[in-house]
Protein backbone atom coordinates (compact mmCIF):
# COMPACT_ATOMS: atom_id res chain seq x y z
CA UNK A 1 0.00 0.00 0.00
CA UNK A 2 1.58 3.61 -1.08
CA UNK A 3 1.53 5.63 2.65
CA UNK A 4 0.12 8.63 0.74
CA UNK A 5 -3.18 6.78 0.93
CA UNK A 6 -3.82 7.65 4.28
CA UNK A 7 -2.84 11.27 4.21
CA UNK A 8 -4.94 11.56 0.74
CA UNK A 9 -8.29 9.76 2.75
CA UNK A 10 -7.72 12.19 6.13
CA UNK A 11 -8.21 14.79 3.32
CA UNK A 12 -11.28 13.15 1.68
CA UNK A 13 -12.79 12.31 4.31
CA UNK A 14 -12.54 15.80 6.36
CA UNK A 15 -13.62 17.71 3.01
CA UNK A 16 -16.47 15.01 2.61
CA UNK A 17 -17.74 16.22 6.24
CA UNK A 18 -17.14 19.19 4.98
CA UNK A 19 -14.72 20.00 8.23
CA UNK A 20 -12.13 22.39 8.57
CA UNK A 21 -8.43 21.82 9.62
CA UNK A 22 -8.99 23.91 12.58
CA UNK A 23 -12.46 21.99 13.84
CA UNK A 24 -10.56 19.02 13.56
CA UNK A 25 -7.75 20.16 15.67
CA UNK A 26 -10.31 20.96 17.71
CA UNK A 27 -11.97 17.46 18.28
CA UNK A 28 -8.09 15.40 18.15
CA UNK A 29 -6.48 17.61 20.54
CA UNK A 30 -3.26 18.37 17.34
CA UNK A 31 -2.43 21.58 16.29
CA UNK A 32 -3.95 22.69 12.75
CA UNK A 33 -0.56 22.97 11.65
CA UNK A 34 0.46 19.46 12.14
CA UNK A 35 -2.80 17.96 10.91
CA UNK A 36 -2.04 20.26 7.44
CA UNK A 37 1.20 18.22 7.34
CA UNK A 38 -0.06 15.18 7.89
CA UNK A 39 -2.85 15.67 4.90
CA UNK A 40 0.02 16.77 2.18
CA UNK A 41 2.42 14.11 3.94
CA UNK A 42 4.13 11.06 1.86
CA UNK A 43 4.20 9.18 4.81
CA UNK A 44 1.89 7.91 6.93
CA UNK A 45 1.30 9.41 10.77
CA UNK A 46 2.19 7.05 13.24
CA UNK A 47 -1.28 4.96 14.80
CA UNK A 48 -2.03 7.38 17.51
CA UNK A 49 -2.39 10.51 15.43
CA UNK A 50 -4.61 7.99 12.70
CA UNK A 51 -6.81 6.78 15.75
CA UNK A 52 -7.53 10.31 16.99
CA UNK A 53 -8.37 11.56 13.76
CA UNK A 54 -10.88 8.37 13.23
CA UNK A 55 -12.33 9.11 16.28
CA UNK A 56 -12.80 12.50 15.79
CA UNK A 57 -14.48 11.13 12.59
CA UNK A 58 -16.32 8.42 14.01
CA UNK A 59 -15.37 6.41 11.57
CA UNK A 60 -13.43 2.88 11.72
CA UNK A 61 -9.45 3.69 11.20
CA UNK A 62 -9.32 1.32 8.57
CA UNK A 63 -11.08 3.27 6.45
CA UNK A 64 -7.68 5.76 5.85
CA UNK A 65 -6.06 2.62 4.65
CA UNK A 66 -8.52 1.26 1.64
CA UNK A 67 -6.31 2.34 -1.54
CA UNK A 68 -9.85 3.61 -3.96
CA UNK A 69 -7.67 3.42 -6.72
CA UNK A 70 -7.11 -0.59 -6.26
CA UNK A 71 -10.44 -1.15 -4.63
CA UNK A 72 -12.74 -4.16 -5.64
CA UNK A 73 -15.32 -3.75 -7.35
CA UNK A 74 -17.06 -6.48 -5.79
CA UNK A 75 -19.38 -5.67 -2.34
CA UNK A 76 -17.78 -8.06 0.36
CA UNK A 77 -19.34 -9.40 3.62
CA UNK A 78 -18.63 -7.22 6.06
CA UNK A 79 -19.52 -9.38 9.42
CA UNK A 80 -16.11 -11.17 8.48
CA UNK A 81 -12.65 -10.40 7.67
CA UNK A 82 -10.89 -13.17 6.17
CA UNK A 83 -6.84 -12.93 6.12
CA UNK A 84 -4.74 -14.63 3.59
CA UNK A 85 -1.17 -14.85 4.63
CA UNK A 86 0.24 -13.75 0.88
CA UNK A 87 -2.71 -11.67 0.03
CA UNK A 88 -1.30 -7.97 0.02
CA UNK A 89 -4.95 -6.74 -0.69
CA UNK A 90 -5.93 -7.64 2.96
CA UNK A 91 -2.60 -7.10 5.09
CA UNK A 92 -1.61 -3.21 4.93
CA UNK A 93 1.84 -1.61 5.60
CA UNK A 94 0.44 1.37 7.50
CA UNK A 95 3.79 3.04 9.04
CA UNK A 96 7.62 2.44 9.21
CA UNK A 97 8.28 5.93 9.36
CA UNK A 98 7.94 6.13 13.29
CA UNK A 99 10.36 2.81 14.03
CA UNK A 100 7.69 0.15 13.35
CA UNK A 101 6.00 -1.82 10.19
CA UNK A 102 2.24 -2.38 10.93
CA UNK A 103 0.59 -4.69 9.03
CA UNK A 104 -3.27 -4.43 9.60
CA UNK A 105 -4.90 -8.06 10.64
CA UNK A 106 -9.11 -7.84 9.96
CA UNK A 107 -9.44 -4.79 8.25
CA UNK A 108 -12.45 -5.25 6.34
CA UNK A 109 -14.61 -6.42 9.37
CA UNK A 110 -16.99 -3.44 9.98
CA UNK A 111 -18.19 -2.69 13.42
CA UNK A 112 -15.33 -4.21 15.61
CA UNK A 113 -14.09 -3.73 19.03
CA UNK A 114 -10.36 -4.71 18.76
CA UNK A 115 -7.79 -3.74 16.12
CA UNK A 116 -4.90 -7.03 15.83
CA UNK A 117 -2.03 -5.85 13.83
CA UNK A 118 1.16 -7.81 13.29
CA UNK A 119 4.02 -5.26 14.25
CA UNK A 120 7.86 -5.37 13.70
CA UNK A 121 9.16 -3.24 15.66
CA UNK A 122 13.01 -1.24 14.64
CA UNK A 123 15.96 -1.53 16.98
CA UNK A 124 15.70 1.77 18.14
CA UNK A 125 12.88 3.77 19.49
CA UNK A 126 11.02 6.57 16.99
CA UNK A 127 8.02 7.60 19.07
CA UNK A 128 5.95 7.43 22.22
CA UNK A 129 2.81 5.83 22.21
CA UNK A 130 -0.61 6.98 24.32
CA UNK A 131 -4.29 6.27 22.93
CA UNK A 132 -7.56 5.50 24.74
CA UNK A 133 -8.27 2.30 25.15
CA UNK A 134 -5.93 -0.90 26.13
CA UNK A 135 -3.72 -2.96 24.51
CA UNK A 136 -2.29 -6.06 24.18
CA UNK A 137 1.03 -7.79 22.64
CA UNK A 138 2.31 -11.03 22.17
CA UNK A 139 5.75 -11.62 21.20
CA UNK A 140 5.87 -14.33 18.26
CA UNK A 141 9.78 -13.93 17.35
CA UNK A 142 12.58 -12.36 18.70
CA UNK A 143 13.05 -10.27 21.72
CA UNK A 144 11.12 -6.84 22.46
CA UNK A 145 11.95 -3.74 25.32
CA UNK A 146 8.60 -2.12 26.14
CA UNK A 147 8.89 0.70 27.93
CA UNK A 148 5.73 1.66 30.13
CA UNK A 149 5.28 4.01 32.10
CA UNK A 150 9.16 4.88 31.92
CA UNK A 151 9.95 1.65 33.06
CA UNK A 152 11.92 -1.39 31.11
CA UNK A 153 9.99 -5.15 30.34
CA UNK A 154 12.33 -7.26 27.95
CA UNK A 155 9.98 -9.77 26.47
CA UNK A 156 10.87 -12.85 24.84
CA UNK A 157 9.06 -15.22 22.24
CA UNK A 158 6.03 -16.10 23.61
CA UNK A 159 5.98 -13.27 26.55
CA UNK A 160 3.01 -11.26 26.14
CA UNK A 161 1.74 -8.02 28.03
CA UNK A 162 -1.95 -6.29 28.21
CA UNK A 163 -2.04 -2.52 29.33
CA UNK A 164 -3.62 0.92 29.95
CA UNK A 165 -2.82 2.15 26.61
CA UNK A 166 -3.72 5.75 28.26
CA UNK A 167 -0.78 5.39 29.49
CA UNK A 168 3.06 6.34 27.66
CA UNK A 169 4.36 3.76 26.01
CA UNK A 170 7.24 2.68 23.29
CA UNK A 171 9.05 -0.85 22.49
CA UNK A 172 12.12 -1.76 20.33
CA UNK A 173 13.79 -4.68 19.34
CA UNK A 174 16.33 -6.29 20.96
CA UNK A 175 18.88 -9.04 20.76
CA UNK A 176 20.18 -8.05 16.71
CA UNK A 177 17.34 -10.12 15.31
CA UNK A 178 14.05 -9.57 13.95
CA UNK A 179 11.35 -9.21 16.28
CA UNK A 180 7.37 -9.71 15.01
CA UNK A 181 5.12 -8.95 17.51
CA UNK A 182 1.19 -9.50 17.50
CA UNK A 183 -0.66 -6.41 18.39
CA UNK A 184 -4.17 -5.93 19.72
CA UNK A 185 -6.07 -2.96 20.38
CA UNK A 186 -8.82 -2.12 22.25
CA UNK A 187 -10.79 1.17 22.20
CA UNK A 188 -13.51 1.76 23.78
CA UNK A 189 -15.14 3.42 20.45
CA UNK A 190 -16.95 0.71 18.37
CA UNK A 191 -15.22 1.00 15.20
């Protein structure tokens, strides 16, 4: 997926509300000049900044990351989301700009209450994390720091940790190897 996609559907989608910059700096809590950026950006925001701006929205975040030039022209069943490993349609890179790759997992399921993500997180730190809602990571290869809270949790393959995502966090890999970590979030918004 090109990253510009999500700047260029932030855009669509505020002018389609017909919203200014400045009432949706308003309703995210970001400056107006940062939300211009991210709308004539290259790159994708990291997930906080794309979750506040769905919020503000009300619309599922996975809506920012539907390419409409590539887009089926076939309806699909939204009750399910069906993930094929290879398929490149269905798993997203949404942002390696901030330190990680996220691939999303059940993007095309309307109406959910978690967001799963497969994450690979880069050996040093880009950004600090805090969202509403909680979260929850599972460590499927290699070894991960989290930092929470300023402290330090070195998780291993097959560690996992569920949190207060209200609360700062950040993670990098660890150990010189690749590290894939399964991501879940919760938000208390129906999406």
């Amino acid at each position: 997926m090109r990253e510009e996609v999500i700047a260029e559907n932030i855009r669509r989608i505020r002018k389609q509300n017909k919203m200014t910059i400045q009432a949706l700096a308003d309703l995210t809590g970001l400056t107006k000049g940062y939300l211009s950026k991210v709308e004539r950006s290259k790159t994708a925001p990291p997930f906080s900044t794309v979750n506040r701006i769905a919020m503000a929205f009300g619309v599922d975040l996975t809506v920012f990351f539907v390419d409409r030039e590539k887009q089926s022209e076939s309806p699909r069943d939204l009750r399910i989301s069906f993930d094929k490993k290879n398929d490149d349609k269905v798993v997203k890179t949404l942002d390696s700009h901030h330190g990680y790759k996220y691939k999303s997992l059940g993007h095309n399921k309307a109406g959910k209450n978690m967001i799963p993500y497969l994450i690979e997180p880069a050996a040093d730190e880009k950004g600090v994390f805090q969202h509403e809602g909680e979260e929850f990571i599972y460590v499927l290869e290699g070894k991960h720091e989290m930092i929470y809270d300023g402290q330090s949790y070195v998780m291993e393959e097959g560690d996992s940790v569920y949190f207060d995502a209200g609360v700062p966090h950040t993670g990098k890999a660890i150990g010189g190897k690749k590290t894939l970590l399964l991501a879940v979030i919760y938000n208390y918004k129906r999406f």
